[in-house]
Protein backbone atom coordinates (compact mmCIF):
# COMPACT_ATOMS: atom_id res chain seq x y z
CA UNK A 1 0.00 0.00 0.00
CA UNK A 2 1.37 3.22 -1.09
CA UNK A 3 1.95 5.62 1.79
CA UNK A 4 0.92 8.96 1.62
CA UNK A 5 3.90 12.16 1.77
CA UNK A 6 4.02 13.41 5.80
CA UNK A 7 2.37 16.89 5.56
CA UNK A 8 5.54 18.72 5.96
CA UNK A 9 8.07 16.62 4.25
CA UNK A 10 8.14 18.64 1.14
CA UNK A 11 8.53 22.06 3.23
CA UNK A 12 11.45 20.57 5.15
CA UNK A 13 13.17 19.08 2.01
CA UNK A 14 12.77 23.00 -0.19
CA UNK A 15 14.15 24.98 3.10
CA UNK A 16 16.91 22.14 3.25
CA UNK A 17 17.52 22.89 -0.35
CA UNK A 18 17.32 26.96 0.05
CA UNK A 19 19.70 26.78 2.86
CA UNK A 20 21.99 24.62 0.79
CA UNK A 21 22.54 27.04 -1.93
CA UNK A 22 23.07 29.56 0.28
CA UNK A 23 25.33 28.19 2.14
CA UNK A 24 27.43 27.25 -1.16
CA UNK A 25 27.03 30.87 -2.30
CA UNK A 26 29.13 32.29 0.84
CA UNK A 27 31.78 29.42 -0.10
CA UNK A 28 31.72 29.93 -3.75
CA UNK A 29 32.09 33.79 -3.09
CA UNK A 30 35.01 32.98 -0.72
CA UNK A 31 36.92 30.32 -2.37
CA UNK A 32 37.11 33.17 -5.51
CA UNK A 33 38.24 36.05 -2.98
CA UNK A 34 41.12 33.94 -1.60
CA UNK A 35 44.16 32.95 -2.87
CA UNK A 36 44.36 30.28 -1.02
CA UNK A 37 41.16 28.20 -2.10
CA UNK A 38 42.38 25.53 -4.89
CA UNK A 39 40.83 25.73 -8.65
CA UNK A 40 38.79 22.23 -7.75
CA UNK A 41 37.97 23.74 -4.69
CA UNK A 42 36.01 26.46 -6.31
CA UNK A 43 34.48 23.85 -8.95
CA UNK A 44 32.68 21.95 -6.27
CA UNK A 45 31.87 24.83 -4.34
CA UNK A 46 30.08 26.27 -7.77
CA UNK A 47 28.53 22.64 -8.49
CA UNK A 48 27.45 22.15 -5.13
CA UNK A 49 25.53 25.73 -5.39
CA UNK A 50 24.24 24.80 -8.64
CA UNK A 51 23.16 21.57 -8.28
CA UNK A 52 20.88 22.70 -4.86
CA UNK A 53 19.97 25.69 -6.57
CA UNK A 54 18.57 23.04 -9.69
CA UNK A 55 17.11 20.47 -6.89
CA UNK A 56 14.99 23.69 -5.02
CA UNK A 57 13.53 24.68 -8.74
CA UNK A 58 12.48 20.98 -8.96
CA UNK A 59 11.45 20.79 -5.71
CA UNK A 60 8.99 23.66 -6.60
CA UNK A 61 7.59 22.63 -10.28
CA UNK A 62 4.20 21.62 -9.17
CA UNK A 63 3.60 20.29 -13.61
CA UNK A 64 6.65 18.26 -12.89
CA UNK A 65 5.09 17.14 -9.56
CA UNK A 66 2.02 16.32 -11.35
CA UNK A 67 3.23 14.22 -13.87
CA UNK A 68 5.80 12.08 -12.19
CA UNK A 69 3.32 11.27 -9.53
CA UNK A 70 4.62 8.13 -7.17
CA UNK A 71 8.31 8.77 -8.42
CA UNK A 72 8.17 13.08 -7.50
CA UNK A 73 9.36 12.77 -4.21
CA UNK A 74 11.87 9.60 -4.64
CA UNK A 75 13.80 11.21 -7.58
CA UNK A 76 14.51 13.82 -5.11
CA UNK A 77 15.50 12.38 -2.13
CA UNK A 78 17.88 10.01 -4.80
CA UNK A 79 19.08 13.23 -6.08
CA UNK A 80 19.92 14.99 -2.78
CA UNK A 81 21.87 11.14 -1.83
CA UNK A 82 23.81 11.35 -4.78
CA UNK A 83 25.45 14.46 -5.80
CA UNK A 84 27.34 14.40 -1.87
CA UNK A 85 28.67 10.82 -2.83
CA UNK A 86 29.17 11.74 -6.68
CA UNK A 87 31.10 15.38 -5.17
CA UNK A 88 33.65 13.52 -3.10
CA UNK A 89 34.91 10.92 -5.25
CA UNK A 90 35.30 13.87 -8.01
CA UNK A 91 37.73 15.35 -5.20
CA UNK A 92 39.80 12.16 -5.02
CA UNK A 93 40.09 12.01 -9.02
CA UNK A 94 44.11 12.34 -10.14
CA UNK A 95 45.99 13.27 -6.88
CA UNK A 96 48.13 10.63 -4.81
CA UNK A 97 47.40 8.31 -1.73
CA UNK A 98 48.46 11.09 0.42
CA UNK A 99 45.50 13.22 -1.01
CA UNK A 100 42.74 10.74 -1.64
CA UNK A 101 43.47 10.02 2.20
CA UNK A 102 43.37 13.33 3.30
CA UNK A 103 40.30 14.00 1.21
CA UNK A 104 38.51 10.64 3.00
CA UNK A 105 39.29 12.13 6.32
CA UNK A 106 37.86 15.54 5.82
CA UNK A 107 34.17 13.48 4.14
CA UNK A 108 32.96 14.12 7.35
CA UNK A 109 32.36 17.24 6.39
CA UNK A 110 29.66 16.06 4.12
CA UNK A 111 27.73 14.90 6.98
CA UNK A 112 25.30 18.23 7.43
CA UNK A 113 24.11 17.77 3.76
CA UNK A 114 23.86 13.67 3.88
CA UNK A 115 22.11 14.06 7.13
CA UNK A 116 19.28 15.70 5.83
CA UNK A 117 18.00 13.41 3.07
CA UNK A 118 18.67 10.63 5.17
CA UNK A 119 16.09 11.64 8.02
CA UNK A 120 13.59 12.39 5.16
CA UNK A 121 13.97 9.11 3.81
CA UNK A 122 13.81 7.54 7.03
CA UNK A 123 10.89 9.91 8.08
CA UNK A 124 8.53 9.03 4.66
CA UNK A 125 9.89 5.38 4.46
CA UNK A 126 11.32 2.59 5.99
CA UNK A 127 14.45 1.12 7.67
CA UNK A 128 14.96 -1.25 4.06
CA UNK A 129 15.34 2.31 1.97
CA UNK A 130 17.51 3.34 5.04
CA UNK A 131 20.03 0.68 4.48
CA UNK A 132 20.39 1.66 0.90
CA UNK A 133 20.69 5.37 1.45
CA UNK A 134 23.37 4.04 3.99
CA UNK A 135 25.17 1.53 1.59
CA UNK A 136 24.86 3.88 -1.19
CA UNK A 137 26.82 6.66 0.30
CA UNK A 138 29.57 4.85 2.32
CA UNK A 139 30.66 2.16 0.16
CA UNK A 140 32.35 4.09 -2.68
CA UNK A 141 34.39 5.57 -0.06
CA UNK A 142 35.52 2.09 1.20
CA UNK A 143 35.92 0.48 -2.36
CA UNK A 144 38.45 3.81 -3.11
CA UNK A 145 40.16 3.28 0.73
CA UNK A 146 41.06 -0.42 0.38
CA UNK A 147 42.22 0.57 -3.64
CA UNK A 148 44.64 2.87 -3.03
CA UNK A 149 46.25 1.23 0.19
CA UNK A 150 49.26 -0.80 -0.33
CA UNK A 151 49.69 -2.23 3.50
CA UNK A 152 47.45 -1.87 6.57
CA UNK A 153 48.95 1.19 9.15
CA UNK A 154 47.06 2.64 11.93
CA UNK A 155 46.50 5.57 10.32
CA UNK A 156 44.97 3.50 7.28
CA UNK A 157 43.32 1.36 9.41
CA UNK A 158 41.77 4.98 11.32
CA UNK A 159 40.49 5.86 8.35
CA UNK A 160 38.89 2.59 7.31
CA UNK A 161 36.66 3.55 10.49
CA UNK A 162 35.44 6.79 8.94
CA UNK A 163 32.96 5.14 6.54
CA UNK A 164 32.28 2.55 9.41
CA UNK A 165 31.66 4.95 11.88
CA UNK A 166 29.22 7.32 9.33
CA UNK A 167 27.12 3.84 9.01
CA UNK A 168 26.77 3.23 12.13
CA UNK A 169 25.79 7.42 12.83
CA UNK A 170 23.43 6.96 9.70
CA UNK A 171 21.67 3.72 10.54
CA UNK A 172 21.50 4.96 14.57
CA UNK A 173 19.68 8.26 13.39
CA UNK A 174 17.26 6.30 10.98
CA UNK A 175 16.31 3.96 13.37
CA UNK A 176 15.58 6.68 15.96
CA UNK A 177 13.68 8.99 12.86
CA UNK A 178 11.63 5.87 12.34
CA UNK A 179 10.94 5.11 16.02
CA UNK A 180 9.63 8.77 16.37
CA UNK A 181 7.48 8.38 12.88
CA UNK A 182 6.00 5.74 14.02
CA UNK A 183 5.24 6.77 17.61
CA UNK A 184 3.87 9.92 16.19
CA UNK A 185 1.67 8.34 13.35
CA UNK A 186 0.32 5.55 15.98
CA UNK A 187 -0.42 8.81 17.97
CA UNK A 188 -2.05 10.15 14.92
CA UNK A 189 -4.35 7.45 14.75
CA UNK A 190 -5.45 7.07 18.01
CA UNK A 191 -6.42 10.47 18.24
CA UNK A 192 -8.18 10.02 14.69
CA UNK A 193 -10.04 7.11 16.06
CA UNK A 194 -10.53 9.02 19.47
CA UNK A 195 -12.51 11.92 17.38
CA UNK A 196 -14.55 8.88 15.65
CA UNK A 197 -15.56 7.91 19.43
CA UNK A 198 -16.43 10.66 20.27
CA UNK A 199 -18.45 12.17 17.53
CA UNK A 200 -20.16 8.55 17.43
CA UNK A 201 -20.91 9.28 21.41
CA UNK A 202 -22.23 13.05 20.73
CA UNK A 203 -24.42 11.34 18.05
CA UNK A 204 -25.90 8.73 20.37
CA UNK A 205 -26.72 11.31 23.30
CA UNK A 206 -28.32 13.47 20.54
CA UNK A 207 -30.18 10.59 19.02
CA UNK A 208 -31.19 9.88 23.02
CA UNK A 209 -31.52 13.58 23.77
CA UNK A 210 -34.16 13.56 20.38
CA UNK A 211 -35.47 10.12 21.53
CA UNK A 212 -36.56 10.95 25.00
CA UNK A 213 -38.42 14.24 24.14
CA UNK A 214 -40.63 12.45 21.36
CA UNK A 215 -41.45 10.14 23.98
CA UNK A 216 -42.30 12.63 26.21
CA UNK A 217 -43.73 14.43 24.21
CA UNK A 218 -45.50 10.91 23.16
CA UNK A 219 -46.63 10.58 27.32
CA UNK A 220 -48.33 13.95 27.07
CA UNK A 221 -50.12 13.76 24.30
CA UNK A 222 -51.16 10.03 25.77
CA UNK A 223 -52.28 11.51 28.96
CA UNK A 224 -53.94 14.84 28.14
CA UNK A 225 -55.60 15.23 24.23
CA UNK A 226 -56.01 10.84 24.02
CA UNK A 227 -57.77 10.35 27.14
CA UNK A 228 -59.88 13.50 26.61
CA UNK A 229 -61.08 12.22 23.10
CA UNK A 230 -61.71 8.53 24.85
CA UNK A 231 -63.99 10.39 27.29
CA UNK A 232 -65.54 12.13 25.17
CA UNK A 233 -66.63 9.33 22.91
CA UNK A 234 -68.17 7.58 26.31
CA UNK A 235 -69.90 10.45 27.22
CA UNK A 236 -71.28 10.59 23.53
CA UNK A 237 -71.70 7.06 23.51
CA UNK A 238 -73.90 7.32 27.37
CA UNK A 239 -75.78 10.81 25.46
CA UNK A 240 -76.90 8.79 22.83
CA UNK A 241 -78.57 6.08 24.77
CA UNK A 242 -80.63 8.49 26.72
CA UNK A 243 -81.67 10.76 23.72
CA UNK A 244 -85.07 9.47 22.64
CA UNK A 245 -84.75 7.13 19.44
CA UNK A 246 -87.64 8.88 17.69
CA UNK A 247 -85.65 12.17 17.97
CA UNK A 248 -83.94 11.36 14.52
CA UNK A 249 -82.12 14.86 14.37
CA UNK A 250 -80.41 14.49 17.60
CA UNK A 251 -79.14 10.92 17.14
CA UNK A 252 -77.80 12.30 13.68
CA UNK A 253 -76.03 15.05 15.72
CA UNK A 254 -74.14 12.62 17.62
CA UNK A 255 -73.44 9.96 15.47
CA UNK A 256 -71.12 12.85 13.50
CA UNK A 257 -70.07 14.10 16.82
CA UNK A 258 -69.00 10.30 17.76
CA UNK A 259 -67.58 9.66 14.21
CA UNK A 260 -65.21 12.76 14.22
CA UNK A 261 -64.10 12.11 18.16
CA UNK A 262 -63.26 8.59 16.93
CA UNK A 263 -61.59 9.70 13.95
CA UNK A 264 -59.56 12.03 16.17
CA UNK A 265 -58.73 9.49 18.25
CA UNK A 266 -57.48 7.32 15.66
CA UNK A 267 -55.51 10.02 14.33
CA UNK A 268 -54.22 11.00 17.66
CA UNK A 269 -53.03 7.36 18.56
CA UNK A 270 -51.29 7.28 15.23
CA UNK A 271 -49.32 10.36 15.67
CA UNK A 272 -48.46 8.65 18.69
CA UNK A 273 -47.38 5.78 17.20
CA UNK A 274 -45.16 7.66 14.69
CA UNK A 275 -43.80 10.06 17.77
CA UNK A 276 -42.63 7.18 20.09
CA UNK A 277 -39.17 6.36 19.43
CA UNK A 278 -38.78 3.19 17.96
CA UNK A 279 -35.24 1.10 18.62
CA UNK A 280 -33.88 2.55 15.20
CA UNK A 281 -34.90 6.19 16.11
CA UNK A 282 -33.46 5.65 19.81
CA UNK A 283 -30.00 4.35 19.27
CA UNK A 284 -28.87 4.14 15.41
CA UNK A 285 -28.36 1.18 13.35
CA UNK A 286 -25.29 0.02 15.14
CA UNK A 287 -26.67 0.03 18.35
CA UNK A 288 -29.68 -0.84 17.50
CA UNK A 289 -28.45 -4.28 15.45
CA UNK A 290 -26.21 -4.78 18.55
CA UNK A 291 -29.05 -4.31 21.15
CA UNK A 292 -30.40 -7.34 18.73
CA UNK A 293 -27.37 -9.73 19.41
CA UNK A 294 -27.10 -8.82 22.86
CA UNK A 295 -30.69 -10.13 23.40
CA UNK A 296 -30.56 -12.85 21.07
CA UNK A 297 -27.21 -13.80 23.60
CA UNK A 298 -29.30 -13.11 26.78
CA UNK A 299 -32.24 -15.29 25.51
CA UNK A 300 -30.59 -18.51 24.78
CA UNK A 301 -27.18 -18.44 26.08
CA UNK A 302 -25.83 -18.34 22.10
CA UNK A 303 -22.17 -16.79 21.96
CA UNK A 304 -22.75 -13.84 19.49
CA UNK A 305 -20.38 -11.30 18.22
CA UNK A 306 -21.03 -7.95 16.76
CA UNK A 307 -19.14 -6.00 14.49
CA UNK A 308 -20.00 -2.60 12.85
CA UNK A 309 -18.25 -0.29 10.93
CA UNK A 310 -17.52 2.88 12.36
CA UNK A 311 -18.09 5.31 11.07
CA UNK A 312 -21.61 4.12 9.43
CA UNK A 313 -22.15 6.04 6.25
CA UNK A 314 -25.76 7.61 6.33
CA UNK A 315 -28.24 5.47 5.05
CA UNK A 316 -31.57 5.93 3.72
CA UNK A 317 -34.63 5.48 6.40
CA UNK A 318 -36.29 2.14 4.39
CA UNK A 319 -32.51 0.50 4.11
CA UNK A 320 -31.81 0.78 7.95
CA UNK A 321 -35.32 -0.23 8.55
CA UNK A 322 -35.14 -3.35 6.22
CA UNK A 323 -31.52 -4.39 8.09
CA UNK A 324 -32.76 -4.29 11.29
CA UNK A 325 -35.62 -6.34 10.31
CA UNK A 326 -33.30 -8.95 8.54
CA UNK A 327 -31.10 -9.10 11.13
CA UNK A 328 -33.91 -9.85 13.90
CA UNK A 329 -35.67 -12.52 11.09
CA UNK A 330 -32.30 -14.10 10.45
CA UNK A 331 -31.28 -14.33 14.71
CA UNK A 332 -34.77 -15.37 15.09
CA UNK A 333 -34.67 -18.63 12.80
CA UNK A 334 -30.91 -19.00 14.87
CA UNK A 335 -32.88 -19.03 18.11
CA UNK A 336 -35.66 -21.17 16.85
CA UNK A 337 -34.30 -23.93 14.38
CA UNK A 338 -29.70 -24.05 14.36
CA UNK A 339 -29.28 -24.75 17.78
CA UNK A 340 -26.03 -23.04 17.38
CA UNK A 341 -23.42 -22.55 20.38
CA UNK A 342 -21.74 -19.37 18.48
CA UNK A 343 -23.10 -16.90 15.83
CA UNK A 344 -21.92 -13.69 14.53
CA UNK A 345 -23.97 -10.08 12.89
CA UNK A 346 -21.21 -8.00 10.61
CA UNK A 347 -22.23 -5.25 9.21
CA UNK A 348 -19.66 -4.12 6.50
CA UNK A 349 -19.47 -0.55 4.56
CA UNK A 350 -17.35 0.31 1.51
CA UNK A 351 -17.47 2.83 -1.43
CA UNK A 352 -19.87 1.05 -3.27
CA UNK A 353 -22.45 -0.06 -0.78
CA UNK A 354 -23.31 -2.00 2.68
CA UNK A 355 -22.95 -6.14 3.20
CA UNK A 356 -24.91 -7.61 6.21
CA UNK A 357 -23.64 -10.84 7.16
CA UNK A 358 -25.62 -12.88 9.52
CA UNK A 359 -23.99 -16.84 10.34
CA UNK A 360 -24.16 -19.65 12.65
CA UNK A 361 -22.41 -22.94 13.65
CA UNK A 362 -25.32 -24.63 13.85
CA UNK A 363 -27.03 -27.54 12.74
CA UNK A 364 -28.00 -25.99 9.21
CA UNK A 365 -30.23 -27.53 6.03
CA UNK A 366 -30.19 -28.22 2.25
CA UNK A 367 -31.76 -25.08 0.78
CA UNK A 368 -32.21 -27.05 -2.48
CA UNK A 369 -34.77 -29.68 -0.31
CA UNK A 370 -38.15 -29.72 -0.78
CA UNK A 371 -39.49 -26.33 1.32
CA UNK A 372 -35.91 -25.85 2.31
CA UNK A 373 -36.04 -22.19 2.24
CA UNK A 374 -39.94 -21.76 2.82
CA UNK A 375 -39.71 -23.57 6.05
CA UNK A 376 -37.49 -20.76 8.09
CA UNK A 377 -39.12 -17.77 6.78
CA UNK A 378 -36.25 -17.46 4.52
CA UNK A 379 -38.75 -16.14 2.06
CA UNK A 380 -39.21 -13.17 4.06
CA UNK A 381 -35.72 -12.11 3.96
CA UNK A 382 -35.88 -12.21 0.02
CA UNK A 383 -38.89 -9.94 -0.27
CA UNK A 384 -37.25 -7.15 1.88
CA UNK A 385 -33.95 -7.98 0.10
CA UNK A 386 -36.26 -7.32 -3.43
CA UNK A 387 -37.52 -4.33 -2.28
CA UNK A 388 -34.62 -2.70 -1.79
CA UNK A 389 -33.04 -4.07 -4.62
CA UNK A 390 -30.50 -5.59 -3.16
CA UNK A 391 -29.27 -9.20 -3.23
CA UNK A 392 -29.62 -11.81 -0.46
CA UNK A 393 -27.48 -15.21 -0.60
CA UNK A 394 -27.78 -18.01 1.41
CA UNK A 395 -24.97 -20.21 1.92
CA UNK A 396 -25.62 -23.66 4.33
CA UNK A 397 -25.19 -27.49 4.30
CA UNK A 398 -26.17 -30.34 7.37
CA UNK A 399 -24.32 -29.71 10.33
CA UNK A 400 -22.41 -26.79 8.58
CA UNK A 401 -24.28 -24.00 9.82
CA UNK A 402 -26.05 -21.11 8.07
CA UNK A 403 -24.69 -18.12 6.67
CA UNK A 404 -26.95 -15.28 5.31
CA UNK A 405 -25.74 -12.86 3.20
CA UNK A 406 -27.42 -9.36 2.15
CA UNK A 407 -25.54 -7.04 0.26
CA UNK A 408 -27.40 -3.77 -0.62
CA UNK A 409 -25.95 -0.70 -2.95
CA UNK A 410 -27.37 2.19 -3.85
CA UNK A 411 -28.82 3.45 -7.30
CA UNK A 412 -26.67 5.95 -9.32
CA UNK A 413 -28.46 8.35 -12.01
């Protein structure tokens, strides 16, 4: 899986790049106003300038950035390895032992500008590309040390531990780089997840906040405006057998005066009905699918686990209805007919939809028998799955257990 740049990676590597021309400049500038700066001296000084100064105009070509995509950032980085590695065996080109010596023992001066790409490659990467960025740059400085030593001294053998030593400094700061990544992304994470939590949580105390006031509201409406209109239909009711039958205009009167208080109260205990929170309304689909297992557990003393994604994507009001309805069908025939020790509800979400999976260890069935399906209301389950347009597969054989599978995406104009 590709990883994604750090956020500031890019800033660190341009500034890195800015202060490396600078710094160049001043030498440059120097090495030209002294006599005693040598002629290669003032080459690499001029290279070094110009070769940062050409790395911070690619750094900042957002077309070129665009185009080379994946390889943008590793070109780079390869770029900023190289040219140190590429600039010190150009200063051991032509003169004697003496000098390529000399020259080995003053690399460490190379160290600032190696450092730098080295924790951005271990900051973005891994302790593999580490290892190459650390092979890469000591080695030709080891092959050129053992060429151009006839016998083993102890200053030879000093400087043998110049490239050793930079490998060990190079692979200690790497692994400590990637150490701190890593403890800093994990911190990432859990904070990321944290904020999940925690949204989820403000959702649920809204969805309870929202939940409890319908159903208060529900209680009032119950105990005030329903039990008026029920009294008031007795009291109609009690009129009407005292009014004199023959009086045809007053039994009219309150027949329509009993049909609208009953029609009122019918409307008035539907509202009701629509106002009281119902287990969807009052915790979510998650909770509520969960609140499902739990009780299906509590019931029978069935093992079953629960997993939901989180966060759920929002889902229309039918499709959450018709899950929770599968879900309580599908533990149902568990309960009734698997006698299953373990069973399991996941609820899965991707890009292109929303997979229920309801299973069992139980004693399943041939769904290709004779009534095989008919017999545990499996039928059901297909309608709702049909009218959402989804698809619903069922997957069981004799003392396999049952798995049911809905999978559910929506239409796209």
């Amino acid at each position: 899986m590709k990883r994604q740049t750090e956020p500031t990676l890019m800033y660190m590597f341009r500034y890195f790049c800015g202060v490396a021309v600078a710094y160049f400049a001043i030498l440059w500038i120097y090495a030209i106003i002294s006599t005693g700066w040598l002629w290669k001296t003032q080459i690499q000084f001029w290279s070094s300038f110009t070769f940062y100064g050409l790395l911070l105009g690619y750094l900042s070509w957002r077309w070129l950035e665009r185009r080379l995509r994946n390889l943008y950032l590793p070109m780079g980085l390869a770029l900023a390895a190289i040219f140190p590695v590429v600039s010190s065996l150009f200063s051991q080109l032509g003169p004697g032992q003496n000098e390529v010596l000399n020259v080995i023992s003053r690399s460490w001066l190379w160290l600032p500008v190696l450092f730098v790409p080295l924790v951005l490659i271990a900051w973005q990467y891994n302790f593999r590309s580490v290892m190459v960025f650390i092979i890469f740059t000591n080695l030709p400085d080891l092959i050129v040390l053992l060429a151009v030593v006839d016998k083993i001294t102890f200053e030879t053998l000093t400087l043998v531990g110049v490239p050793v030593i930079r490998a060990f400094s190079f692979g200690m700061v790497g692994h400590i780089v990637i150490n701190l990544v890593e403890t800093q992304r994990d911190q990432r994470r859990k904070l990321i997840q944290a904020n999940v939590r925690l949204g989820q949580y403000a959702n649920t105390l809204e969805q309870l906040a929202t939940s409890r006031e319908r159903n208060r509201l529900a209680s009032e409406l119950h105990d005030t405006l329903a039990h008026t209109l029920s009294g008031l239909a007795v009291n109609l009711e009690a009129i009407k057998t005292v009014v004199a039958p023959n009086n045809a205009e007053a039994q009219n009167m309150l027949d329509r005066a009993l049909l609208t208080t009953r029609t009122g109260l019918d409307e008035t205990r539907r509202a009701l009905k629509a106002l009281r929170a119902g287990p969807l309304d009052d915790l979510g689909l998650c909770l509520a699918l969960r609140s499902l297992a739990e009780t299906a557990a509590g019931r029978t003393g069935i093992q079953v686990t629960f997993e939901c994604p989180q966060p759920l994507p929002a889902l229309p009001v039918d499709v959450e209805q018709n899950l929770y309805r599968i879900t309580q069908e599908a533990l149902e025939n568990i309960v009734r007919h698997a006698n299953a020790s373990h069973a399991a509800v996941r609820l899965e979400s991707d890009t292109a939809g929303i997979t229920l999976t309801v299973s069992d260890d139980g004693a399943g069935f041939d769904p290709a028998a004779p009534g095989g399906e008919n017999r545990f209301g499996l039928r059901g389950l297909r309608e709702r799955a049909e009218y959402l347009g989804g698809q619903l597969t069922l997957t069981s054989q004799p003392g396999q257990g049952t798995v049911v599978d809905f999978r559910w995406e929506p239409e796209h104009d």
